[in-house]
N, C-alpha and C. Protein backbone atom coordinates (compact mmCIF):
# COMPACT_ATOMS: atom_id res chain seq x y z
N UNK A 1 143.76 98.42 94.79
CA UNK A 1 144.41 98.06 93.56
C UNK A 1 143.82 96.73 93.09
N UNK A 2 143.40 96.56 91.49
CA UNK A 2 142.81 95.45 91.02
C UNK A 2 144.15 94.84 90.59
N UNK A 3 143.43 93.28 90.04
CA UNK A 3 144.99 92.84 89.45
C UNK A 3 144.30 91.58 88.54
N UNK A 4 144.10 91.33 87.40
CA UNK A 4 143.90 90.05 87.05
C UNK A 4 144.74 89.45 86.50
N UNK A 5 144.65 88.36 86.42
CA UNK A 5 145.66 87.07 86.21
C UNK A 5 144.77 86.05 84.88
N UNK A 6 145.52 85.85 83.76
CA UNK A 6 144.68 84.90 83.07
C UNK A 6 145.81 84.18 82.44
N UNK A 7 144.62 82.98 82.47
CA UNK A 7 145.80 81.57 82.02
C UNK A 7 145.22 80.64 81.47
N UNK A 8 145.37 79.76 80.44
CA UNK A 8 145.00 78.70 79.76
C UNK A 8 144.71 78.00 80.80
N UNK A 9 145.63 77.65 82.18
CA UNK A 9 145.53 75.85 82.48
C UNK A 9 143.77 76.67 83.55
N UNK A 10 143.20 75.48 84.16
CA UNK A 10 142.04 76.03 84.66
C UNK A 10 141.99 76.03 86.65
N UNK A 11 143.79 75.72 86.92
CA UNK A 11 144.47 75.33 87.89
C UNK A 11 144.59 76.85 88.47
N UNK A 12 144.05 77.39 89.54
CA UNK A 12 143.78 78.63 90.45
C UNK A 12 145.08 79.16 90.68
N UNK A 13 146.01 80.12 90.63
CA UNK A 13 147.41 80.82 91.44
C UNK A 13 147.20 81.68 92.43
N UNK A 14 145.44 81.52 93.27
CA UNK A 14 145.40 82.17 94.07
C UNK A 14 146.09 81.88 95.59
N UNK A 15 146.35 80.55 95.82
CA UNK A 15 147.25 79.90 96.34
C UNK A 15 148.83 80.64 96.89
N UNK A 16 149.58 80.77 95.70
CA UNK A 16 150.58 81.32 95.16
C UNK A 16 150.42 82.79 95.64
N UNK A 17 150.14 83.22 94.77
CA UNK A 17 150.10 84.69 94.83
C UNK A 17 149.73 84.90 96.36
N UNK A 18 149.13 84.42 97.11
CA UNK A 18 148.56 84.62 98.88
C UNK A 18 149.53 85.28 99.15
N UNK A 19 150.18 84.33 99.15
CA UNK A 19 151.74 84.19 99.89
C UNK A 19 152.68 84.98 99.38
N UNK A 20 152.87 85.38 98.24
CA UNK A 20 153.98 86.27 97.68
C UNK A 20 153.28 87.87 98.74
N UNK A 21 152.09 87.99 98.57
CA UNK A 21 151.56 89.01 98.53
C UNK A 21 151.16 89.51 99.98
N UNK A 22 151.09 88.44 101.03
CA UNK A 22 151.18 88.43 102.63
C UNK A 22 152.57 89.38 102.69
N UNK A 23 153.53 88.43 102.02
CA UNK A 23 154.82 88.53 102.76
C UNK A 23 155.13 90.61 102.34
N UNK A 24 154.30 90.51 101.16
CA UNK A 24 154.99 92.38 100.93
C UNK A 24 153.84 93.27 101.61
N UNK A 25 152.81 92.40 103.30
CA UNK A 25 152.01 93.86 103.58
C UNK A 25 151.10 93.22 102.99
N UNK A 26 150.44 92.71 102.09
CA UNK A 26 148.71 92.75 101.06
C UNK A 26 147.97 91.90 101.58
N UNK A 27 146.82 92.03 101.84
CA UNK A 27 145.84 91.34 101.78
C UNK A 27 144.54 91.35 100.06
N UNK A 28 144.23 90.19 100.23
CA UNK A 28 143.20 90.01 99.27
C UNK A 28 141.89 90.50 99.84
N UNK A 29 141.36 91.06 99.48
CA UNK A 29 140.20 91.88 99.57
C UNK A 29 138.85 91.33 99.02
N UNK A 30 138.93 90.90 97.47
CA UNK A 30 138.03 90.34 97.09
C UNK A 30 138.70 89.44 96.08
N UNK A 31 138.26 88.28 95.74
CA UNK A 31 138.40 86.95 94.74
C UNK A 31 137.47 86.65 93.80
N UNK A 32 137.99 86.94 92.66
CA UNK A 32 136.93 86.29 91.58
C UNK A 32 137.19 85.73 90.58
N UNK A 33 136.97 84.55 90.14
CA UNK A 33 137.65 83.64 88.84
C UNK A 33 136.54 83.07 87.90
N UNK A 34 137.07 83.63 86.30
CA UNK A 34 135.99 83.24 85.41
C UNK A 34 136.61 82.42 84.84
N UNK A 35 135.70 81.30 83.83
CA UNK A 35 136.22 80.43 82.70
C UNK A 35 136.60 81.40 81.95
N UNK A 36 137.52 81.13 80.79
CA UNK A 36 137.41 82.11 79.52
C UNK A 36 138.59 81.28 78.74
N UNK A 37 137.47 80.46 77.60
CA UNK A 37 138.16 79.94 76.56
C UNK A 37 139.14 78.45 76.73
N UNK A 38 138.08 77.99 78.20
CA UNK A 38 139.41 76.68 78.37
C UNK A 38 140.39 76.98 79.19
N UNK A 39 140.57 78.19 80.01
CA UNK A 39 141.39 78.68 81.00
C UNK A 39 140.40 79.07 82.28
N UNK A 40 141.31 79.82 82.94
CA UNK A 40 140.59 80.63 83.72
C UNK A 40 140.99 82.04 83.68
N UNK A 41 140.55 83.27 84.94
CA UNK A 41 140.99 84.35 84.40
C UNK A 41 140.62 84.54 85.69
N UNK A 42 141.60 85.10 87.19
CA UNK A 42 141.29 85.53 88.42
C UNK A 42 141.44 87.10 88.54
N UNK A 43 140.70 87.57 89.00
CA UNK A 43 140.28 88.98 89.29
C UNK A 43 140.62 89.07 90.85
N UNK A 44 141.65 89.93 91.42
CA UNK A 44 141.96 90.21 92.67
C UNK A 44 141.79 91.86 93.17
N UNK A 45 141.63 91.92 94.49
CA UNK A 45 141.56 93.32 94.61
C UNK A 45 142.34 93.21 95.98
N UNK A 46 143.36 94.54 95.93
CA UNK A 46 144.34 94.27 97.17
C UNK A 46 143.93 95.21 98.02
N UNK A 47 144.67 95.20 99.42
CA UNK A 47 144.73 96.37 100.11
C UNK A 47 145.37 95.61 101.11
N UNK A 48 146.33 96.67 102.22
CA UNK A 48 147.33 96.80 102.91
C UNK A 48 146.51 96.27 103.76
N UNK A 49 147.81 95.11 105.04
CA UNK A 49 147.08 94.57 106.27
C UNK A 49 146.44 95.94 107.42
N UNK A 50 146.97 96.83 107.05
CA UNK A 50 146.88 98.57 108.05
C UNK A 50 145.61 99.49 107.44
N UNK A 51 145.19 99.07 106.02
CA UNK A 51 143.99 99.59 105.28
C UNK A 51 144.86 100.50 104.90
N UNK A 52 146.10 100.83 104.97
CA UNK A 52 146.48 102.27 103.90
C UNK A 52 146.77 101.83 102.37
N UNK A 53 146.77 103.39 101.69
CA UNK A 53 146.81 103.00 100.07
C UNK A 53 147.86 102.35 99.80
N UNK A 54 147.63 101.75 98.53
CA UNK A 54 148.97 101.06 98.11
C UNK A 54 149.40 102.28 97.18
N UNK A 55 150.54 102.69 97.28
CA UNK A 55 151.45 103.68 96.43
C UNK A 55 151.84 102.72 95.52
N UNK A 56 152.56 103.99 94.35
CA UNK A 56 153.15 103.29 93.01
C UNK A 56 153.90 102.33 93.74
N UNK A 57 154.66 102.85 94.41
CA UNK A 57 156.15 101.55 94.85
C UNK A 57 155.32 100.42 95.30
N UNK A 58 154.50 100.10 95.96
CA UNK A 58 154.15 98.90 96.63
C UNK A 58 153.24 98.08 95.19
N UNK A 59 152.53 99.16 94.48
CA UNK A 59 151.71 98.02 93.73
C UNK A 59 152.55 97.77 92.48
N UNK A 60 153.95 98.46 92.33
CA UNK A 60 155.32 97.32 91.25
C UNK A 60 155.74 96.69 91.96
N UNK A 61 155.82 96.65 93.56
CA UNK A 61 156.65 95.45 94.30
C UNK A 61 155.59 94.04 94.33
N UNK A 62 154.20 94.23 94.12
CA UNK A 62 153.11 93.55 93.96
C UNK A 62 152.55 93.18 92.90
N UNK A 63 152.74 93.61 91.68
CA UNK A 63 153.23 93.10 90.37
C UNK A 63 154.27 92.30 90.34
N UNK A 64 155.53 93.08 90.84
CA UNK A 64 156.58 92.01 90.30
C UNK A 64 156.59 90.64 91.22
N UNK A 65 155.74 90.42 92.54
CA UNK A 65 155.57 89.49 93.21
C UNK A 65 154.89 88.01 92.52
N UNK A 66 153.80 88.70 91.76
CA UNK A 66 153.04 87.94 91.02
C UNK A 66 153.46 87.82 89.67
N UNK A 67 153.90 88.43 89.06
CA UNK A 67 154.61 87.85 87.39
C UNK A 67 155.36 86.76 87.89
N UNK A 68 156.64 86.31 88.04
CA UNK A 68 157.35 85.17 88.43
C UNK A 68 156.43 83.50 88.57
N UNK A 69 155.25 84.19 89.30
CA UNK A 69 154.41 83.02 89.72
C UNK A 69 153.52 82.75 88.21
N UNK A 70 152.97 83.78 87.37
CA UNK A 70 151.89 83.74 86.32
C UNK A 70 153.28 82.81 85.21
N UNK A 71 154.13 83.54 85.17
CA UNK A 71 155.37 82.97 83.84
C UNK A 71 155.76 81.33 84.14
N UNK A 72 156.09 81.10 85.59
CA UNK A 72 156.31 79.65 85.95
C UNK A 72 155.34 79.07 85.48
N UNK A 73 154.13 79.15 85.79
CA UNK A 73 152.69 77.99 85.41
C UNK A 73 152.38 78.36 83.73
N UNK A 74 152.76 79.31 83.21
CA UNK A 74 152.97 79.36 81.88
C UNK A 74 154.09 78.62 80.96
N UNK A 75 155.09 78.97 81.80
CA UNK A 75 156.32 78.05 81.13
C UNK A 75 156.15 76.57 81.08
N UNK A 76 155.11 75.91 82.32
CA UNK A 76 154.58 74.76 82.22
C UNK A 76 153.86 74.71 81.64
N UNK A 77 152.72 75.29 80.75
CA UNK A 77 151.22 74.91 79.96
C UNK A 77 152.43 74.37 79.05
N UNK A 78 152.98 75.27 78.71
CA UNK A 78 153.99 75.46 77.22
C UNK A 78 154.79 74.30 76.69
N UNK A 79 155.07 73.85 77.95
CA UNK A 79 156.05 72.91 77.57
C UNK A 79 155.07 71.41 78.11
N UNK A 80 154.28 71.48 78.62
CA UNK A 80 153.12 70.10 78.98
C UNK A 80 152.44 70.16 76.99
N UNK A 81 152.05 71.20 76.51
CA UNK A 81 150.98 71.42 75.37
C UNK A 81 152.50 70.95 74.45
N UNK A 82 153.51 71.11 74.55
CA UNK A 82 154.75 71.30 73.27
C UNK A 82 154.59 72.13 71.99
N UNK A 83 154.54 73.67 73.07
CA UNK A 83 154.20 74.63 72.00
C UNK A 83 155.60 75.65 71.96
């Protein structure tokens, strides 16, 4: 399962997301982060600590792991920029 993440500030949530994403079973597989526009934009690819597939259920429990974390550092650009 891919997953990218993009954000104005140029501050990495690969950090973040590790850890949400350890704790449900995932490992990161591959890491990749581009500039784009004054931000950045991280490209992740998951897979289970056991190598099995991730099913629908695990990759919305792995979404919803990582939204919380993308909206927090957003709710901060937002309110650092006073937009």
């Amino acid at each position: 399962m891919a997953v990218e993440i993009g954000q104005r500030s140029c501050s990495p949530l690969i950090g973040s997301v590790h850890r949400a994403l350890f704790a449900l079973g995932l490992d990161i597989s591959s890491y990749r982060a581009r500039p784009n526009g004054g931000g950045l934009v991280e490209h992740l690819v998951l897979e289970r600590h056991n190598g099995g597939r991730i099913d629908g259920a695990l990759s919305a429990e792995a979404k919803a792991a990582i939204l919380p974390i993308a909206l927090r550092v957003y709710a901060a650009e937002v309110s650092r920029d006073g937009l």
